[in-house]
PDB file of N, CA and C in Angstrom:
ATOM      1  N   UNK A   1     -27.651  -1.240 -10.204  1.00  0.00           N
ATOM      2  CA  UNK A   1     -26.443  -1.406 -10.984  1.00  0.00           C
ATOM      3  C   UNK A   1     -25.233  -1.066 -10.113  1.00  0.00           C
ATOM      4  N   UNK A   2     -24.471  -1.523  -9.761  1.00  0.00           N
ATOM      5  CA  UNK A   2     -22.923  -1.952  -9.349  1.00  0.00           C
ATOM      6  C   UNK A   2     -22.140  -0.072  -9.699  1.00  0.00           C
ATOM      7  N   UNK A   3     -21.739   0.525  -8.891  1.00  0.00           N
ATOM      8  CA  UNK A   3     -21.086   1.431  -9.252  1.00  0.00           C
ATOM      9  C   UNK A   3     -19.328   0.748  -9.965  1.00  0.00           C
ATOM     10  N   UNK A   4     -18.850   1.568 -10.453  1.00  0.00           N
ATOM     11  CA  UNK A   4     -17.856   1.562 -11.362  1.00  0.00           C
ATOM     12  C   UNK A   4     -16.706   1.565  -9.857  1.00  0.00           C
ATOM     13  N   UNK A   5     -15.482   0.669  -9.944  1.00  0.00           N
ATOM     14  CA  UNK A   5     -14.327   0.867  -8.787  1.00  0.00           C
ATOM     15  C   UNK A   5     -13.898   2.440  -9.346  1.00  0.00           C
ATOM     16  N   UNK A   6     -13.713   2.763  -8.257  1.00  0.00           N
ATOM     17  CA  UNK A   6     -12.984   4.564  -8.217  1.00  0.00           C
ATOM     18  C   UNK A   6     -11.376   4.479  -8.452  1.00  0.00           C
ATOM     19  N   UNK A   7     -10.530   3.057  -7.993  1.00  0.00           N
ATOM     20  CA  UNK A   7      -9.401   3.264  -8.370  1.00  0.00           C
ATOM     21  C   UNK A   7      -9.072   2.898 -10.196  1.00  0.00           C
ATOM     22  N   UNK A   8      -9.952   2.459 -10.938  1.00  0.00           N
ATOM     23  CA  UNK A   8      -9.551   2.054 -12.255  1.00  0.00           C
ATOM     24  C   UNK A   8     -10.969   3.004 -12.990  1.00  0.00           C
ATOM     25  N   UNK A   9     -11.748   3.364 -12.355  1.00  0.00           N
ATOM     26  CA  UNK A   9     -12.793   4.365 -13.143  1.00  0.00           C
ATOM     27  C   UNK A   9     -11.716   5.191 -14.212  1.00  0.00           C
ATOM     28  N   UNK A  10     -11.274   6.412 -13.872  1.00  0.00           N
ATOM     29  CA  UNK A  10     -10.049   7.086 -14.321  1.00  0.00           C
ATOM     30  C   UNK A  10      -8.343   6.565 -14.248  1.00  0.00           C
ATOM     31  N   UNK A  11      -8.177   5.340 -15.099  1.00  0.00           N
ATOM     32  CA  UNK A  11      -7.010   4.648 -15.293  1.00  0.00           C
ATOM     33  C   UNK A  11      -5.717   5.444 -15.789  1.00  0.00           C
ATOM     34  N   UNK A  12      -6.095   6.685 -16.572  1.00  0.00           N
ATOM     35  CA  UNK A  12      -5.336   7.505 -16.718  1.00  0.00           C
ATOM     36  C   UNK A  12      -4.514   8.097 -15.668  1.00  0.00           C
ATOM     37  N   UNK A  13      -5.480   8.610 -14.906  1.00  0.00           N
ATOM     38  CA  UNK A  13      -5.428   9.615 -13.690  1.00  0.00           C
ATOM     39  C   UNK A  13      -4.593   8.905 -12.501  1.00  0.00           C
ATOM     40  N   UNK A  14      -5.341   7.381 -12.465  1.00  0.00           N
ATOM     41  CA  UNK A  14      -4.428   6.673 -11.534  1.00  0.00           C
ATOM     42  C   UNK A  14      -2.692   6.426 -11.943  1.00  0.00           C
ATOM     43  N   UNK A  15      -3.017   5.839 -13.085  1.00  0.00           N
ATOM     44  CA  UNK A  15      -1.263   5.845 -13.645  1.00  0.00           C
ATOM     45  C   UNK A  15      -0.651   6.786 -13.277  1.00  0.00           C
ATOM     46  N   UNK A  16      -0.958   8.290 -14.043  1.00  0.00           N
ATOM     47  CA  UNK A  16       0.017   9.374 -13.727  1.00  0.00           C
ATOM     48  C   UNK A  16      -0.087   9.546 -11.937  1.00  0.00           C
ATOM     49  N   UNK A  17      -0.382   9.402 -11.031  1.00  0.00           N
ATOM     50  CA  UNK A  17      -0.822   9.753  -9.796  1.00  0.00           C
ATOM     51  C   UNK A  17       0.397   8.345  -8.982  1.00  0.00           C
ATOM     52  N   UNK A  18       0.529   7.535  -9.650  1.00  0.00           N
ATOM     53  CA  UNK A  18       1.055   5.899  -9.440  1.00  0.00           C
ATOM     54  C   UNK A  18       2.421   6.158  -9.635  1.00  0.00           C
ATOM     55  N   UNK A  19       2.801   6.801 -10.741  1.00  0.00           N
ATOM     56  CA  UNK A  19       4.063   6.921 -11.491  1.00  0.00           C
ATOM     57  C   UNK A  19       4.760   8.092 -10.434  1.00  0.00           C
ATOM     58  N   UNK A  20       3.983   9.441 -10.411  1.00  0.00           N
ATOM     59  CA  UNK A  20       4.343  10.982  -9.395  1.00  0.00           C
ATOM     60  C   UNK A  20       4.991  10.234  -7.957  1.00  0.00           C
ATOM     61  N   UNK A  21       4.361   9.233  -7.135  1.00  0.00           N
ATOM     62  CA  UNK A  21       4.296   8.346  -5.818  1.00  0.00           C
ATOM     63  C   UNK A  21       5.980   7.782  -5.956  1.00  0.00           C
ATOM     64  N   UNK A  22       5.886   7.053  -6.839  1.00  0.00           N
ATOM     65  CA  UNK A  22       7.289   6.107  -7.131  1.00  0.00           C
ATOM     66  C   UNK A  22       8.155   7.093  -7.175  1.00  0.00           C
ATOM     67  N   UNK A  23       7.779   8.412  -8.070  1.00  0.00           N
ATOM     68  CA  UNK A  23       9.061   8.948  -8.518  1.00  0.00           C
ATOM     69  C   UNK A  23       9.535  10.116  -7.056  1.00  0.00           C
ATOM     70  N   UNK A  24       8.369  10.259  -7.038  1.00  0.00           N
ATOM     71  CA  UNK A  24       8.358  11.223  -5.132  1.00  0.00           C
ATOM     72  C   UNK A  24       9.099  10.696  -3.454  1.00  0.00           C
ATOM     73  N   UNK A  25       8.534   9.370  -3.588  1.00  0.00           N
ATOM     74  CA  UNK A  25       9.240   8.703  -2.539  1.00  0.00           C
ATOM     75  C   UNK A  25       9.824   7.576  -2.361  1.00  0.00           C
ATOM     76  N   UNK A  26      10.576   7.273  -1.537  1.00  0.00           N
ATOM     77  CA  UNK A  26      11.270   5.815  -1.387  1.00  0.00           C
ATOM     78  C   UNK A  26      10.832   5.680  -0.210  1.00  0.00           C
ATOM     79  N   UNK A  27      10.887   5.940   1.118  1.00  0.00           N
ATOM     80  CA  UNK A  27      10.208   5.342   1.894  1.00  0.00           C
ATOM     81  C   UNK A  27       8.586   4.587   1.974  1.00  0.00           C
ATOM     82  N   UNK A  28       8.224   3.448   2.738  1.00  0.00           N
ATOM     83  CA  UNK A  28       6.983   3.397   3.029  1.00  0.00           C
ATOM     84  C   UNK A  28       6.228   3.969   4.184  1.00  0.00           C
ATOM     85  N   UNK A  29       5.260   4.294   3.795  1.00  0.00           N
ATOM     86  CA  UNK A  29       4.605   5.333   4.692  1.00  0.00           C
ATOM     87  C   UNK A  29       3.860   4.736   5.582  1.00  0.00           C
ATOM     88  N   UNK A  30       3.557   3.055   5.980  1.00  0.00           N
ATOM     89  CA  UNK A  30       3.279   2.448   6.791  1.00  0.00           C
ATOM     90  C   UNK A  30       4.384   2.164   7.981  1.00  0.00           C
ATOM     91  N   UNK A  31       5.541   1.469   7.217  1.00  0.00           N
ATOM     92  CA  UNK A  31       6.704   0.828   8.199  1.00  0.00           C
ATOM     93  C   UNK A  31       7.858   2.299   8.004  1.00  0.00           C
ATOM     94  N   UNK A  32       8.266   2.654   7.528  1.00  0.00           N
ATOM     95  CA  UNK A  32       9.677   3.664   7.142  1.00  0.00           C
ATOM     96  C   UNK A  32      10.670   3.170   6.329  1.00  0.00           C
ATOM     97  N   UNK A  33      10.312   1.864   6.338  1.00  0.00           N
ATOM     98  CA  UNK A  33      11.484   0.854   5.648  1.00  0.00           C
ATOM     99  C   UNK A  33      11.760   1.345   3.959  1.00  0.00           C
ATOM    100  N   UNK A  34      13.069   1.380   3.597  1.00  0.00           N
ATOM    101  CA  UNK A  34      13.114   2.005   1.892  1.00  0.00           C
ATOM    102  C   UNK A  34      11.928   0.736   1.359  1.00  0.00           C
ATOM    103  N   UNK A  35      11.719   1.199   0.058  1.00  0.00           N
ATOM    104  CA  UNK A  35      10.948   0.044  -1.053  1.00  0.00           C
ATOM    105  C   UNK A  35      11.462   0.103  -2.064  1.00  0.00           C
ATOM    106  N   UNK A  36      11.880  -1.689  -2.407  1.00  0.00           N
ATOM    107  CA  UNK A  36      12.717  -1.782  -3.776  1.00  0.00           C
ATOM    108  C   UNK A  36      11.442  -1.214  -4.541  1.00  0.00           C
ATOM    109  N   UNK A  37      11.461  -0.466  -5.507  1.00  0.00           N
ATOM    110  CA  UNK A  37      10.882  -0.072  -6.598  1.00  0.00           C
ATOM    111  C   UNK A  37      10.910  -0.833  -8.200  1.00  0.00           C
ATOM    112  N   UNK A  38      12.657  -1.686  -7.751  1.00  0.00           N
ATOM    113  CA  UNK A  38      12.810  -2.734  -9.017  1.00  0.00           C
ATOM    114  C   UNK A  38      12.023  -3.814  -8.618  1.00  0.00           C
ATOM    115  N   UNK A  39      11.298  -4.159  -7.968  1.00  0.00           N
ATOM    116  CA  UNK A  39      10.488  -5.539  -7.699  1.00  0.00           C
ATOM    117  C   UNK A  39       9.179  -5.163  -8.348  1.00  0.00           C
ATOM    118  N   UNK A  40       8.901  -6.649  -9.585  1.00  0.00           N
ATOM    119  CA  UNK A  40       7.869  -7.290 -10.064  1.00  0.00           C
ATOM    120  C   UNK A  40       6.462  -6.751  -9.310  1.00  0.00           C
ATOM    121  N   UNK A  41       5.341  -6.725  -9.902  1.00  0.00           N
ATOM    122  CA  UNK A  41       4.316  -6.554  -8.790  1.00  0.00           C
ATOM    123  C   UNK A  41       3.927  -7.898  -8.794  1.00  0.00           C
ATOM    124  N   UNK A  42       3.206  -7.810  -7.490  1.00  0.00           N
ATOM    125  CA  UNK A  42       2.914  -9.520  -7.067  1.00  0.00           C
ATOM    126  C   UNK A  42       3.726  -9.800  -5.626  1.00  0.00           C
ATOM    127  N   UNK A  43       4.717  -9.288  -5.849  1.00  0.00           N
ATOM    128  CA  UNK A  43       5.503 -10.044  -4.810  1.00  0.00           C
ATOM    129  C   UNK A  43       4.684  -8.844  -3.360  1.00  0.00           C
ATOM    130  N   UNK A  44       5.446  -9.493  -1.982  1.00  0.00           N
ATOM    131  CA  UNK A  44       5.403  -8.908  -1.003  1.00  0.00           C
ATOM    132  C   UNK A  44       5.726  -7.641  -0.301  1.00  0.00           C
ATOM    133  N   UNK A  45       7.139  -7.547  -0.842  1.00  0.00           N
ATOM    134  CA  UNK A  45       7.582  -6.227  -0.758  1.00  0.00           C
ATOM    135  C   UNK A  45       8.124  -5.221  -2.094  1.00  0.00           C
ATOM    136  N   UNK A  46       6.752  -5.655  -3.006  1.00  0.00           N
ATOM    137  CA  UNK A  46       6.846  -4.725  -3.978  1.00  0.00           C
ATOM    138  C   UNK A  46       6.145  -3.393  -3.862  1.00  0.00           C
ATOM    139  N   UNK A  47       6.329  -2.588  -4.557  1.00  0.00           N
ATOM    140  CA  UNK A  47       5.787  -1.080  -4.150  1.00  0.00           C
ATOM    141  C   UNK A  47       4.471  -0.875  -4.699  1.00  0.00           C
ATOM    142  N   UNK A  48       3.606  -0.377  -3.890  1.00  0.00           N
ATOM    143  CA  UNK A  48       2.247  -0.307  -4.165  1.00  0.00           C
ATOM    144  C   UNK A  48       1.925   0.908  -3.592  1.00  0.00           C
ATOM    145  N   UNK A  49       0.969   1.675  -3.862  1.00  0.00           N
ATOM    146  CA  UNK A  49       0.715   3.198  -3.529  1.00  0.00           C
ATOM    147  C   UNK A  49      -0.568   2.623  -2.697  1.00  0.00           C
ATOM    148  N   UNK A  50      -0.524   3.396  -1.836  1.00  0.00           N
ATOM    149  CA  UNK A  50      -1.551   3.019  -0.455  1.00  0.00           C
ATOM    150  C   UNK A  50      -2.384   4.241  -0.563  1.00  0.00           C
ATOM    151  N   UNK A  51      -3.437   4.214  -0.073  1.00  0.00           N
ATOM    152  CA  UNK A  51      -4.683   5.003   0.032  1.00  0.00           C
ATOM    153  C   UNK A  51      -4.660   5.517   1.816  1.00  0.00           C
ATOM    154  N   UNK A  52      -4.232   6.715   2.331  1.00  0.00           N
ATOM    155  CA  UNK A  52      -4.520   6.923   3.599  1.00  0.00           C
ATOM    156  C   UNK A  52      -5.494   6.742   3.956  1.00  0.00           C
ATOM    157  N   UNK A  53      -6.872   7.690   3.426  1.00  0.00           N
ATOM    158  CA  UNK A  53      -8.427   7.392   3.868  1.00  0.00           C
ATOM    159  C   UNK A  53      -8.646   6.185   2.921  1.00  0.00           C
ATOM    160  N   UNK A  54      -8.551   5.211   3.295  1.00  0.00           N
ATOM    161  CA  UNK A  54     -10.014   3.916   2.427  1.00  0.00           C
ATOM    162  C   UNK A  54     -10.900   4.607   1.172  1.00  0.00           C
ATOM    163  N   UNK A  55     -10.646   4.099   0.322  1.00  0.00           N
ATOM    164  CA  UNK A  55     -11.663   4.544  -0.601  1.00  0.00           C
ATOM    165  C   UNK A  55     -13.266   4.470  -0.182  1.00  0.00           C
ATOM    166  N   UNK A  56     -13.266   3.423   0.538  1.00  0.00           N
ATOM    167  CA  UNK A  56     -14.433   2.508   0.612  1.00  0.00           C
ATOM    168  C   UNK A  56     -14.800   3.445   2.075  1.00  0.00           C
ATOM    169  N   UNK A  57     -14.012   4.175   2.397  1.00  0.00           N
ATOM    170  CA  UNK A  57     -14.176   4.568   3.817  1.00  0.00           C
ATOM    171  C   UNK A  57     -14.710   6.212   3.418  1.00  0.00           C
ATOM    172  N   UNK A  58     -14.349   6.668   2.023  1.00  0.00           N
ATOM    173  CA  UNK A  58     -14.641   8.081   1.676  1.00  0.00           C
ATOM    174  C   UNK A  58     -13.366   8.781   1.140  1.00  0.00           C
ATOM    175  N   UNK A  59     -12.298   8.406   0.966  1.00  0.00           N
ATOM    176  CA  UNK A  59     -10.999   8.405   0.628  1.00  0.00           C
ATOM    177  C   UNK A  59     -10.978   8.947  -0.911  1.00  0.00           C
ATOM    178  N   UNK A  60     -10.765   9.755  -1.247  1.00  0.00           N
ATOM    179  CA  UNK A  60     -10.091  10.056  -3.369  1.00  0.00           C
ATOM    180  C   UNK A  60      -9.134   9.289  -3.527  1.00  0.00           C
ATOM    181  N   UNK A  61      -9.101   8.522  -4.004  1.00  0.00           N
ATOM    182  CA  UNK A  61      -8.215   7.795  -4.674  1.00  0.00           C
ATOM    183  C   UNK A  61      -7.134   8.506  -5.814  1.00  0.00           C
ATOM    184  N   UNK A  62      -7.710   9.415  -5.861  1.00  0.00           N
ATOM    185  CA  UNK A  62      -6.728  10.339  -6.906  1.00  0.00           C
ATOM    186  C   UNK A  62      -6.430  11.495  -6.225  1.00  0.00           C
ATOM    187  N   UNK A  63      -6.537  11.842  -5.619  1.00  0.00           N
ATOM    188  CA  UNK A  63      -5.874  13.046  -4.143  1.00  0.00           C
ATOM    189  C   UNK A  63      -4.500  12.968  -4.179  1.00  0.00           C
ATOM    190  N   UNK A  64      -3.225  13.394  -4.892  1.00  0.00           N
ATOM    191  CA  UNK A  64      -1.987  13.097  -4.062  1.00  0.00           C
ATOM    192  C   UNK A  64      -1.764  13.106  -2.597  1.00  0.00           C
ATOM    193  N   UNK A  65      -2.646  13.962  -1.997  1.00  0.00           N
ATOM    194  CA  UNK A  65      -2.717  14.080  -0.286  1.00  0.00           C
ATOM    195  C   UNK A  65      -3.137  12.730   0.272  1.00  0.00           C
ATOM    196  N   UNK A  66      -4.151  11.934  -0.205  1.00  0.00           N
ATOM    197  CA  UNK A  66      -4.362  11.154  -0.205  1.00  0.00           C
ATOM    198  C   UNK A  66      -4.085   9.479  -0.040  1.00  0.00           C
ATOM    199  N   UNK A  67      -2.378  10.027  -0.930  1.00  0.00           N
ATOM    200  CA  UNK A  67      -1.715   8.159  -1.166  1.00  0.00           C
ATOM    201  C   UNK A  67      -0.388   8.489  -1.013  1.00  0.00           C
ATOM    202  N   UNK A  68       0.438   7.184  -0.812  1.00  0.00           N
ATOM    203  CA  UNK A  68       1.613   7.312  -0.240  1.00  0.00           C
ATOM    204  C   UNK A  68       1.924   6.256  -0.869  1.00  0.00           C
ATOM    205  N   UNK A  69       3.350   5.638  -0.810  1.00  0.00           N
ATOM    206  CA  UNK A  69       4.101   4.753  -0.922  1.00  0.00           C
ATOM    207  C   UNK A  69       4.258   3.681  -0.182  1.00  0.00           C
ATOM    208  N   UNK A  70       3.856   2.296  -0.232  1.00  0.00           N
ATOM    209  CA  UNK A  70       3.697   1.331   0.870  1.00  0.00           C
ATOM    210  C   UNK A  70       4.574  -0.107   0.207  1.00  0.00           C
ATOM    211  N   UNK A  71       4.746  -0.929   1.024  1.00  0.00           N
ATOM    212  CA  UNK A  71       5.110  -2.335   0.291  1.00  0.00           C
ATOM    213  C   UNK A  71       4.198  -2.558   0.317  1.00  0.00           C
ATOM    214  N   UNK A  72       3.656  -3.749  -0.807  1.00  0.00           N
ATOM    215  CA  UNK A  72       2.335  -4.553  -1.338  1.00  0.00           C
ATOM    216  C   UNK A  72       2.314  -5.353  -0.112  1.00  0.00           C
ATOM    217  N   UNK A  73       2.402  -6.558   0.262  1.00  0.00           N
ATOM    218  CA  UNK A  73       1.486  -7.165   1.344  1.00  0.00           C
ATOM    219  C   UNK A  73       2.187  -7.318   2.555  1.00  0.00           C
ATOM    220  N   UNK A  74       3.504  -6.928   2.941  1.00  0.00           N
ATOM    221  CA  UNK A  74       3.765  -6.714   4.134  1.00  0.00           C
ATOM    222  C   UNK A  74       3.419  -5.674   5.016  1.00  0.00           C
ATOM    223  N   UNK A  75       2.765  -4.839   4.452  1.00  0.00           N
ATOM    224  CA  UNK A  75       2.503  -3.556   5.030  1.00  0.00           C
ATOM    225  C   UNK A  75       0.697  -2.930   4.707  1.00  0.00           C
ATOM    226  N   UNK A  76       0.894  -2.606   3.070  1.00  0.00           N
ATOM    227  CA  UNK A  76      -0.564  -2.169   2.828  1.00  0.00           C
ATOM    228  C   UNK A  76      -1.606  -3.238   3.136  1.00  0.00           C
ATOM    229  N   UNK A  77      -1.622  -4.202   2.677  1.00  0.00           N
ATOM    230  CA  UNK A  77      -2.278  -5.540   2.868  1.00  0.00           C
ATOM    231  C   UNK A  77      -2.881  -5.954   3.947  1.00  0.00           C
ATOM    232  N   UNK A  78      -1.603  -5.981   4.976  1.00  0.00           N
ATOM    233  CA  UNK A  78      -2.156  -6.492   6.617  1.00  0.00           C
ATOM    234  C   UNK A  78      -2.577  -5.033   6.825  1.00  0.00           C
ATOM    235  N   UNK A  79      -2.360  -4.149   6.608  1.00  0.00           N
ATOM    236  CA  UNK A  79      -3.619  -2.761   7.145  1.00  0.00           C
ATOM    237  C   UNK A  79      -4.718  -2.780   6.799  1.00  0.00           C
ATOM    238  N   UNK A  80      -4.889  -3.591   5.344  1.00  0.00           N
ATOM    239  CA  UNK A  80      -6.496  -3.178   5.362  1.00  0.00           C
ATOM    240  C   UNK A  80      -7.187  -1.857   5.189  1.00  0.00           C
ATOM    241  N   UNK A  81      -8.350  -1.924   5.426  1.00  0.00           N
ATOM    242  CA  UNK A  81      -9.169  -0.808   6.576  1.00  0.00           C
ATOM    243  C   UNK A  81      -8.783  -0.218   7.319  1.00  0.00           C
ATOM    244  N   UNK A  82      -8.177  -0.828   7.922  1.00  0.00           N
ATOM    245  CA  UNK A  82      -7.475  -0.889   9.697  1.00  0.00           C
ATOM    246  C   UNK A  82      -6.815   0.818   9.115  1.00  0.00           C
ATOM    247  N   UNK A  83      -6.011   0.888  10.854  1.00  0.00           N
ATOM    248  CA  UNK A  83      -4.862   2.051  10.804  1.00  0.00           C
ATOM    249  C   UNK A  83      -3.876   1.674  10.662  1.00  0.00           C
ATOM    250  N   UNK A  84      -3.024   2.746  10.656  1.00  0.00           N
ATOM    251  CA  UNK A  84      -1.685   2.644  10.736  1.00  0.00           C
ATOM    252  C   UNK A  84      -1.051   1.726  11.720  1.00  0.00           C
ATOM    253  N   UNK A  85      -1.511   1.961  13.395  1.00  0.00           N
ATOM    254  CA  UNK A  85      -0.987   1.439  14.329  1.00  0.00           C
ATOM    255  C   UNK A  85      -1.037   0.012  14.206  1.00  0.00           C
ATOM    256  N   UNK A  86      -1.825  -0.535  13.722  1.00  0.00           N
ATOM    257  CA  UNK A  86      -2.104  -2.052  13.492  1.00  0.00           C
ATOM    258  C   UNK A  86      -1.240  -2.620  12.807  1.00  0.00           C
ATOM    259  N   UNK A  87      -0.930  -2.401  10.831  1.00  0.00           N
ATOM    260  CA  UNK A  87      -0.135  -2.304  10.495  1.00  0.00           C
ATOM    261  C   UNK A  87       1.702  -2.450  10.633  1.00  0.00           C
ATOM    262  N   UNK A  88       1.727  -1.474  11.992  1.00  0.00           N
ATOM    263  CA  UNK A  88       3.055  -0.984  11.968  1.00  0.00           C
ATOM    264  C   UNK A  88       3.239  -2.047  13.479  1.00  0.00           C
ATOM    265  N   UNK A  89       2.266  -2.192  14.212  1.00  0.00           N
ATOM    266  CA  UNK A  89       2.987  -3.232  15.398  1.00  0.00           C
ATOM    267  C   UNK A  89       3.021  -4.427  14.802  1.00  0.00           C
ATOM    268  N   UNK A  90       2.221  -5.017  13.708  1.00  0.00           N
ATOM    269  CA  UNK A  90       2.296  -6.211  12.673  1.00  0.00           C
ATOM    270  C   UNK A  90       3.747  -6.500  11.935  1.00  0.00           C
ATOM    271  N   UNK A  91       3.723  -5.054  11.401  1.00  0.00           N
ATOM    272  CA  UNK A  91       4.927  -5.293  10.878  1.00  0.00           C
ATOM    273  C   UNK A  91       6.468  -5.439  11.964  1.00  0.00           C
ATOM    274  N   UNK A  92       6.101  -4.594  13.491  1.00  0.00           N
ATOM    275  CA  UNK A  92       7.513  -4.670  14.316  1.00  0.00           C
ATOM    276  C   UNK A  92       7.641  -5.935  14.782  1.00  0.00           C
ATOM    277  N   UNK A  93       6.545  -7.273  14.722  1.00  0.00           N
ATOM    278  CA  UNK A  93       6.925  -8.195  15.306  1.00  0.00           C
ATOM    279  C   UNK A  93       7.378  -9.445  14.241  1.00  0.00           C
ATOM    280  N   UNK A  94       8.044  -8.890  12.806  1.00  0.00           N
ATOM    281  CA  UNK A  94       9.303  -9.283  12.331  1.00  0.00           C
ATOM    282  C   UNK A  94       8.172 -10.633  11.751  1.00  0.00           C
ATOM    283  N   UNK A  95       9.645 -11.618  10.989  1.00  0.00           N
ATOM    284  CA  UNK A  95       8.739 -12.940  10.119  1.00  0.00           C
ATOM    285  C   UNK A  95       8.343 -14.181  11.726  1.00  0.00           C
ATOM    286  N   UNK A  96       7.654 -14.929  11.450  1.00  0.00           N
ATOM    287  CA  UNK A  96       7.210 -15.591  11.794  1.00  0.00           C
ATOM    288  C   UNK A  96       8.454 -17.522  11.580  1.00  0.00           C
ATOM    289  N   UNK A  97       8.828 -17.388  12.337  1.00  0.00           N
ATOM    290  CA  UNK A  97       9.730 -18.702  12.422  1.00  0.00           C
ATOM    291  C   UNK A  97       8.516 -19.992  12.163  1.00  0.00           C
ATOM    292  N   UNK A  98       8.711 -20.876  11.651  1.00  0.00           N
ATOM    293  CA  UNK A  98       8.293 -22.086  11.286  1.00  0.00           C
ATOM    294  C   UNK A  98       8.739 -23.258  12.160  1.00  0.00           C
ATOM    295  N   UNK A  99       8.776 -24.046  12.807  1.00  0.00           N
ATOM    296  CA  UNK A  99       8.886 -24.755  13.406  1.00  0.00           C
ATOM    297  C   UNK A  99       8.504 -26.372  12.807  1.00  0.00           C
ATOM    298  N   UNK A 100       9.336 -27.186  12.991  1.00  0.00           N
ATOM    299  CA  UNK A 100       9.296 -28.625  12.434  1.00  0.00           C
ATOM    300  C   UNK A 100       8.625 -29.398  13.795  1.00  0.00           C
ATOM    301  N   UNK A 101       8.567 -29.082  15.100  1.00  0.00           N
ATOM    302  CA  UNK A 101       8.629 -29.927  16.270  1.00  0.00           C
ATOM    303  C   UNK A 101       7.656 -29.741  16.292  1.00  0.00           C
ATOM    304  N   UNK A 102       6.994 -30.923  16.636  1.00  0.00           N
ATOM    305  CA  UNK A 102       5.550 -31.136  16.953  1.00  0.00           C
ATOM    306  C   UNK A 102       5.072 -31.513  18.381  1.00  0.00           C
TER     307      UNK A 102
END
């Protein structure tokens, strides 16, 4: 049988732990960059509470020591698993220009 996810097992616990994060910090703890906090979730640089240790890696998910303040997929996202350093040279090499010339 499938164990239960550890971040929605205790939905309570996560909320209040989700809500403490937002109201604790404005920086992200991946890049340094502030995080709008008024942005929708979904988007890219909406605020999402990041897990330092991986859950999946052995991490509490409910630890305040534990989680930090991150943007949703410019930052927590491309980390992954991964570390920080990965992450943060991802994020220093800025958006990606598009090009029409073939």
């Amino acid at each position: 049988m499938a164990r239960p996810n550890p971040r929605v097992a205790n939905g309570h616990r996560r909320r209040e732990l989700r809500k403490r994060v937002l109201r604790e910090e404005d920086r992200c703890g991946i890049c340094g960059q502030l995080v709008d906090k008024t942005l929708p979730h979904g988007l890219p640089e909406s605020p999402e509470v990041d897990e330092i240790m991986p859950v999946s890696l052995g991490g509490d998910p409910l630890a305040r020591t534990n989680v930090r303040l991150s943007h949703r997929r410019i930052c927590n996202q491309r980390r992954g698993n991964g570390n920080n350093e990965r992450a943060q040279a991802h994020a220093a090499r800025g958006p990606v220009i598009a090009s029409n010339i073939w």
